[in-house]
C-alpha atoms as a PDB file:
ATOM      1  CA  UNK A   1      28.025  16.336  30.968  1.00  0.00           C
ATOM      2  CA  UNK A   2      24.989  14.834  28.531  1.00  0.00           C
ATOM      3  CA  UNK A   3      21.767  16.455  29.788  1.00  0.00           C
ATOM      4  CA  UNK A   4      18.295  15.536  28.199  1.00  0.00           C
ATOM      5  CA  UNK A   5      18.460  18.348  25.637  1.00  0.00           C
ATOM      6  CA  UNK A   6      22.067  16.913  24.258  1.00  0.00           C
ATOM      7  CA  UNK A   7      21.024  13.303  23.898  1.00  0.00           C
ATOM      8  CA  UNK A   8      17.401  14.404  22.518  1.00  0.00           C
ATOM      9  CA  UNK A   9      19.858  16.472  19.710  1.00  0.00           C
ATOM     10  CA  UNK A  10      22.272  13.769  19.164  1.00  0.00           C
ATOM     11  CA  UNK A  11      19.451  11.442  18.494  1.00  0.00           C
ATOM     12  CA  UNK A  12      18.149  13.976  15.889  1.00  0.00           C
ATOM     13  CA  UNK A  13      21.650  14.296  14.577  1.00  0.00           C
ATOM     14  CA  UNK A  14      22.265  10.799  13.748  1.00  0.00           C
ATOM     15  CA  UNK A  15      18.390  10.561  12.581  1.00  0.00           C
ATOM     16  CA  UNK A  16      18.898  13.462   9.877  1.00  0.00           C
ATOM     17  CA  UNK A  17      22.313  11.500   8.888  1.00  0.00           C
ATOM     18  CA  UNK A  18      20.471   8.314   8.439  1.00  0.00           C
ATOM     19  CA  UNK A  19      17.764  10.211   6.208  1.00  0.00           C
ATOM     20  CA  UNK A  20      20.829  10.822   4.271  1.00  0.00           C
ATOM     21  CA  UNK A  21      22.122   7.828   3.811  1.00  0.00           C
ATOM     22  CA  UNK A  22      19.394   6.332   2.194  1.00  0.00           C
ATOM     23  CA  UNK A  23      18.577   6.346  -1.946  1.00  0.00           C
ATOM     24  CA  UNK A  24      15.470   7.279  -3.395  1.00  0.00           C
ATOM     25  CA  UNK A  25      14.228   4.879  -5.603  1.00  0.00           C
ATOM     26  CA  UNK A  26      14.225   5.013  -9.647  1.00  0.00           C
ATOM     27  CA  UNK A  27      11.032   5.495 -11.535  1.00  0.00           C
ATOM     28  CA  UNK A  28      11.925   1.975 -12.875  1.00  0.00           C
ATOM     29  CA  UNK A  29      11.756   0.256  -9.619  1.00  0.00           C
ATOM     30  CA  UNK A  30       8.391   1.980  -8.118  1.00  0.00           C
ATOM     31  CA  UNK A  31       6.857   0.726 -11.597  1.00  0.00           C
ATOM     32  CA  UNK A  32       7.627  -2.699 -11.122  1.00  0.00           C
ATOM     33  CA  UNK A  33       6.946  -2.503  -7.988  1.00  0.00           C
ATOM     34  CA  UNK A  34       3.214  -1.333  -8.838  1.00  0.00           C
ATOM     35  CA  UNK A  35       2.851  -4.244 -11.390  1.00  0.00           C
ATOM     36  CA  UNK A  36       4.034  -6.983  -9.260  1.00  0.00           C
ATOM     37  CA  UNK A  37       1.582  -5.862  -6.347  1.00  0.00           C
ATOM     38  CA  UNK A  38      -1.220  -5.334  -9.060  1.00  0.00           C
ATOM     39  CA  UNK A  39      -1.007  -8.282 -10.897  1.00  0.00           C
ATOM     40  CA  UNK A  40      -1.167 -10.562  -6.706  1.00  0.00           C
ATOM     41  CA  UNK A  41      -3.974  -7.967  -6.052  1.00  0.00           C
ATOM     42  CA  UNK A  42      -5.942  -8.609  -8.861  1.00  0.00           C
ATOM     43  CA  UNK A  43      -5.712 -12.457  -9.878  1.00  0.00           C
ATOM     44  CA  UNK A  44      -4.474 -13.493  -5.793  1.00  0.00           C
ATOM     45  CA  UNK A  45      -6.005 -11.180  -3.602  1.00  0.00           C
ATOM     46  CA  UNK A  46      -9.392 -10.478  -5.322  1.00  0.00           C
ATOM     47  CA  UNK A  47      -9.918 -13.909  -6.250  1.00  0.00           C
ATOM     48  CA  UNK A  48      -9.514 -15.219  -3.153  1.00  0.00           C
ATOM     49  CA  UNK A  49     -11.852 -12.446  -1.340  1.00  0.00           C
ATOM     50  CA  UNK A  50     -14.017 -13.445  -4.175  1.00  0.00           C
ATOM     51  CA  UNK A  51     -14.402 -17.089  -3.430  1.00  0.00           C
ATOM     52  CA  UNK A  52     -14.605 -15.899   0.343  1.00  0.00           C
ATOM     53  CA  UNK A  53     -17.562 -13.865  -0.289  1.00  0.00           C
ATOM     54  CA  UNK A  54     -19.329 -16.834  -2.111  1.00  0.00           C
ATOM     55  CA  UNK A  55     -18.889 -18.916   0.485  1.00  0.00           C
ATOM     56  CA  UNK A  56     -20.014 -16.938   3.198  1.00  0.00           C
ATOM     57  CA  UNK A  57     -23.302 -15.610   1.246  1.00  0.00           C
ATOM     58  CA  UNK A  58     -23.691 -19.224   0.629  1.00  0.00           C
ATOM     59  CA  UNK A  59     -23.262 -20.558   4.379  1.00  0.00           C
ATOM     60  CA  UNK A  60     -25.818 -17.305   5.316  1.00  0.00           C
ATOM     61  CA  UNK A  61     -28.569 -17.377   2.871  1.00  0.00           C
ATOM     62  CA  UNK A  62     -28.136 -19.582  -0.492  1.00  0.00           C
ATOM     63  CA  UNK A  63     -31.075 -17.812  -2.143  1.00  0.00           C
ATOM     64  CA  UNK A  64     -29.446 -14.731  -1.814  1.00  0.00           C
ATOM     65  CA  UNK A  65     -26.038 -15.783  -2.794  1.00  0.00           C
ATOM     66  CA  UNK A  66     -28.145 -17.055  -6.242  1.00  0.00           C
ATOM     67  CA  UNK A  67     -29.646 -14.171  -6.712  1.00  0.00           C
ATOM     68  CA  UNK A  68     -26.313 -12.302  -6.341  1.00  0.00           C
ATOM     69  CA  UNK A  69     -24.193 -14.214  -8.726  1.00  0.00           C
ATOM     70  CA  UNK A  70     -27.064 -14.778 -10.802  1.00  0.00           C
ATOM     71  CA  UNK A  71     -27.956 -11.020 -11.345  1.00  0.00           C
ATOM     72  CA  UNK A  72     -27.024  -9.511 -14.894  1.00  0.00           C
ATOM     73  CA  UNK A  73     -26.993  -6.341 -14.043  1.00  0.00           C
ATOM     74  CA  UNK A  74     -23.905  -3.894 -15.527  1.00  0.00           C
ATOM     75  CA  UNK A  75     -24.514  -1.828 -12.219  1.00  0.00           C
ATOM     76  CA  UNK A  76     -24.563  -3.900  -9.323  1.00  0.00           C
ATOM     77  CA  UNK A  77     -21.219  -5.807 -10.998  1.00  0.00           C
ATOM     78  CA  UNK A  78     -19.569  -3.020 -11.836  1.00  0.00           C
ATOM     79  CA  UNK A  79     -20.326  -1.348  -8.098  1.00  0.00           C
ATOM     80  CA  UNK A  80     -19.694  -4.990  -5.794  1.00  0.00           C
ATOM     81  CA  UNK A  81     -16.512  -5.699  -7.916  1.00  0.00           C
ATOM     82  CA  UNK A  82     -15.357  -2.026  -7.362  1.00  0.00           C
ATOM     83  CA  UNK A  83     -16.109  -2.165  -3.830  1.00  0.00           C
ATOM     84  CA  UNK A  84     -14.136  -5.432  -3.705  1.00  0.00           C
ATOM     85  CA  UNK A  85     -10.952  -3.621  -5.412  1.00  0.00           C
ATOM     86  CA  UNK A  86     -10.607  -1.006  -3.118  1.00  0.00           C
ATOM     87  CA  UNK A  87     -11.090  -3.046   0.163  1.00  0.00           C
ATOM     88  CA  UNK A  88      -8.464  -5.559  -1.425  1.00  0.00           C
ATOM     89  CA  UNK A  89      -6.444  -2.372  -2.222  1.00  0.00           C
ATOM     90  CA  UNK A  90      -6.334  -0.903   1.092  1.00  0.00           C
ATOM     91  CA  UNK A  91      -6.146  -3.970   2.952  1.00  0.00           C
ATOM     92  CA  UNK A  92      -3.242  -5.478   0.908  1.00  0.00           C
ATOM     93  CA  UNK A  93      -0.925  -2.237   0.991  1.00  0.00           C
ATOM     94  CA  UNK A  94      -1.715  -0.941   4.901  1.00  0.00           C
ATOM     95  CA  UNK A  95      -1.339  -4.749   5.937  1.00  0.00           C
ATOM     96  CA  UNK A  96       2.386  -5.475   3.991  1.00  0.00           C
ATOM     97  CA  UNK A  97       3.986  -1.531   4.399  1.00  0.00           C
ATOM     98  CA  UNK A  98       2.703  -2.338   8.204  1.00  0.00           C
ATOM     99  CA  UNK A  99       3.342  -5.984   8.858  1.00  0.00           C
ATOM    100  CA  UNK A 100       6.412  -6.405   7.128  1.00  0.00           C
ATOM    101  CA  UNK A 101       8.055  -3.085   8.029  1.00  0.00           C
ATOM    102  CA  UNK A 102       7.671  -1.086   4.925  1.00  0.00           C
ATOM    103  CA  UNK A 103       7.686  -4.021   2.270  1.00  0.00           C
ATOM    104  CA  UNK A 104       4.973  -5.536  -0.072  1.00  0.00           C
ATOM    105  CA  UNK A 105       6.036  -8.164  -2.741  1.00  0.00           C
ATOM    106  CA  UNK A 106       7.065  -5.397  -5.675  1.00  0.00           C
ATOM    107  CA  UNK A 107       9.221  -3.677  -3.161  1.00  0.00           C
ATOM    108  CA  UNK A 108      10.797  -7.154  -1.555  1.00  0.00           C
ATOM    109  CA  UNK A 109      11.506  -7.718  -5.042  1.00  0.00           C
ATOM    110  CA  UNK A 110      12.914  -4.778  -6.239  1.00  0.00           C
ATOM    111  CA  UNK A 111      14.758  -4.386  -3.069  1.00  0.00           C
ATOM    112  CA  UNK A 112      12.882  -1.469  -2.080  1.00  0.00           C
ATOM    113  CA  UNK A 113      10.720  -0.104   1.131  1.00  0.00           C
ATOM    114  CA  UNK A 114       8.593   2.838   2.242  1.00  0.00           C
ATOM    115  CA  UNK A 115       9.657   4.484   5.182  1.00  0.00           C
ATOM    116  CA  UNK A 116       8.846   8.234   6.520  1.00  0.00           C
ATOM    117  CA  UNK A 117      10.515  11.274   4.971  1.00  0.00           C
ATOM    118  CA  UNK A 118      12.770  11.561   7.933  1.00  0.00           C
ATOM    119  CA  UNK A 119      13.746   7.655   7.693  1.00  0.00           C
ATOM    120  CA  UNK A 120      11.708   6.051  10.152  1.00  0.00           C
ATOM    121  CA  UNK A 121       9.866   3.090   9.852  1.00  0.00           C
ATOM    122  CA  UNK A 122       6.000   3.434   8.794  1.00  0.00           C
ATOM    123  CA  UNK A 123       3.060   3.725  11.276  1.00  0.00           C
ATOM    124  CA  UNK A 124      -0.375   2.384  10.629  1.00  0.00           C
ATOM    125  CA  UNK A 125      -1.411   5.712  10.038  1.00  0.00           C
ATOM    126  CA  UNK A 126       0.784   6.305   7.477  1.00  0.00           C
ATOM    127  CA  UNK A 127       0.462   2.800   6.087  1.00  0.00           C
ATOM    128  CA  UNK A 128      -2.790   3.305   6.134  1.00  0.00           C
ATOM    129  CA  UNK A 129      -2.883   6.881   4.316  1.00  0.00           C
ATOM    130  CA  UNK A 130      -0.499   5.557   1.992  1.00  0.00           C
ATOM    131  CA  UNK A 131      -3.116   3.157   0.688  1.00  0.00           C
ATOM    132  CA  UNK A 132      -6.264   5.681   0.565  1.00  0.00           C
ATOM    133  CA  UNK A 133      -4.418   8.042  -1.051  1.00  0.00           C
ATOM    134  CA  UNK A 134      -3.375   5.615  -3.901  1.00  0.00           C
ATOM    135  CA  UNK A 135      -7.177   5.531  -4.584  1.00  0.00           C
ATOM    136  CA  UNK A 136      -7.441   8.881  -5.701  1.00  0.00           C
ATOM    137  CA  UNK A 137      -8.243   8.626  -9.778  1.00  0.00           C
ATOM    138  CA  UNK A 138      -5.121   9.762 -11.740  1.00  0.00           C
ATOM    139  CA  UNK A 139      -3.026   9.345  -8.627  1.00  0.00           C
ATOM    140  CA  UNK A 140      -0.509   6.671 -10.438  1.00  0.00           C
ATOM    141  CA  UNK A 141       0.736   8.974 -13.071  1.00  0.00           C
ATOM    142  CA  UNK A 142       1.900  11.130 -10.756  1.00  0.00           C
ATOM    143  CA  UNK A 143       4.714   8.932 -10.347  1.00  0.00           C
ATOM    144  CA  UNK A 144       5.900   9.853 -13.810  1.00  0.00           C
ATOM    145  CA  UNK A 145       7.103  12.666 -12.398  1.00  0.00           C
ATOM    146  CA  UNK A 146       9.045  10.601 -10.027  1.00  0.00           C
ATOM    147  CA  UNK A 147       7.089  12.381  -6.355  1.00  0.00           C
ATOM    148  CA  UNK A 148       3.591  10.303  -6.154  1.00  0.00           C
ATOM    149  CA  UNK A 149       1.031  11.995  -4.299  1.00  0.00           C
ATOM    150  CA  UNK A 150       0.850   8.725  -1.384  1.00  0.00           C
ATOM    151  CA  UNK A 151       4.308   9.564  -0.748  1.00  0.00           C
ATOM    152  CA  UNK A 152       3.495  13.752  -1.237  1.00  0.00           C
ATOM    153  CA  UNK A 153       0.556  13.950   0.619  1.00  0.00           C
ATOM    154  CA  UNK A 154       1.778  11.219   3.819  1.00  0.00           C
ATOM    155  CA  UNK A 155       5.373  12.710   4.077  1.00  0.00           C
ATOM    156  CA  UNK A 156       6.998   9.082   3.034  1.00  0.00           C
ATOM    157  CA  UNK A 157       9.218   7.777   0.582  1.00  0.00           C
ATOM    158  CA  UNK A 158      10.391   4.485  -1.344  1.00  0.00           C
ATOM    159  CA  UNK A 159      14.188   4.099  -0.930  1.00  0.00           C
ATOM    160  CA  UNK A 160      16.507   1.733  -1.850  1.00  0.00           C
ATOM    161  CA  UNK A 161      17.085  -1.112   1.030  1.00  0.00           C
ATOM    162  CA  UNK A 162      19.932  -3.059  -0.198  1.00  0.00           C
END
């Protein structure tokens, strides 16, 4: 007779077995991975929040949209353009790992997906974790060792999907 307890432990049995079945994925395919999403983040994603932030400035206050693209200065460039990166960083990785069930363009193409270390599908939270913690400085070469730190630090994984 199956009482709570024995279905909550099957459940967990066939869970651990499905952890199991999957395949990590090689150094190889996380790297293309990161250069396919970089290269839509930086000349897709940043150029269209780019032209979206003209336009708005524009449609609020032109003067100040003039003064803002007009302005030479190394600082505010270099600070507004990183501010830009990391909003299109975060954004782009919570909203594909989330939206499209552990996927972003790299890992459709390299047949690859982030799930959690015990083979579930992603959260938000950990979508979202996974994406702040990729904006720690340094924190892409430790992939060379093959464990990243968003996958470390979030309890997830990249494994092989087909």
């Amino acid at each position: 007779m199956y009482t709570e307890t024995n279905v909550q432990e099957e459940q967990h049995l066939f869970s651990d077995l499905d952890v199991l079945a999957y395949q990590e994925a090689s150094v190889g395919q996380r790297f293309v991975n990161y250069l396919v999403d970089a290269m839509l983040m930086q000349y897709g994603l940043s150029f269209l929040t780019g032209a979206l932030l003209a336009k708005v400035l524009m449609a609020l206050n032109p003067d100040l949209a003039v003064a803002f693209f007009a302005d030479d200065s190394a600082w505010d460039i270099f600070f507004s353009s990183y501010g830009l990166s990391i909003l299109n960083y975060t954004l782009y990785y919570t909203i594909c790992e989330l939206a499209f069930k552990g996927y972003t363009l790299g890992k459709l193409i390299t047949g690859t997906k982030a799930v959690r270390a015990d083979g579930t599908p992603l959260a938000f939270k950990d979508a979202l974790l996974r994406s702040l913690t990729r904006l720690v400085p340094f924190e892409a070469f430790s992939a060379l060792g093959g464990d990243p730190w968003h996958d470390r630090w979030t309890k997830t994984m990249v494994v092989k999907a087909r």
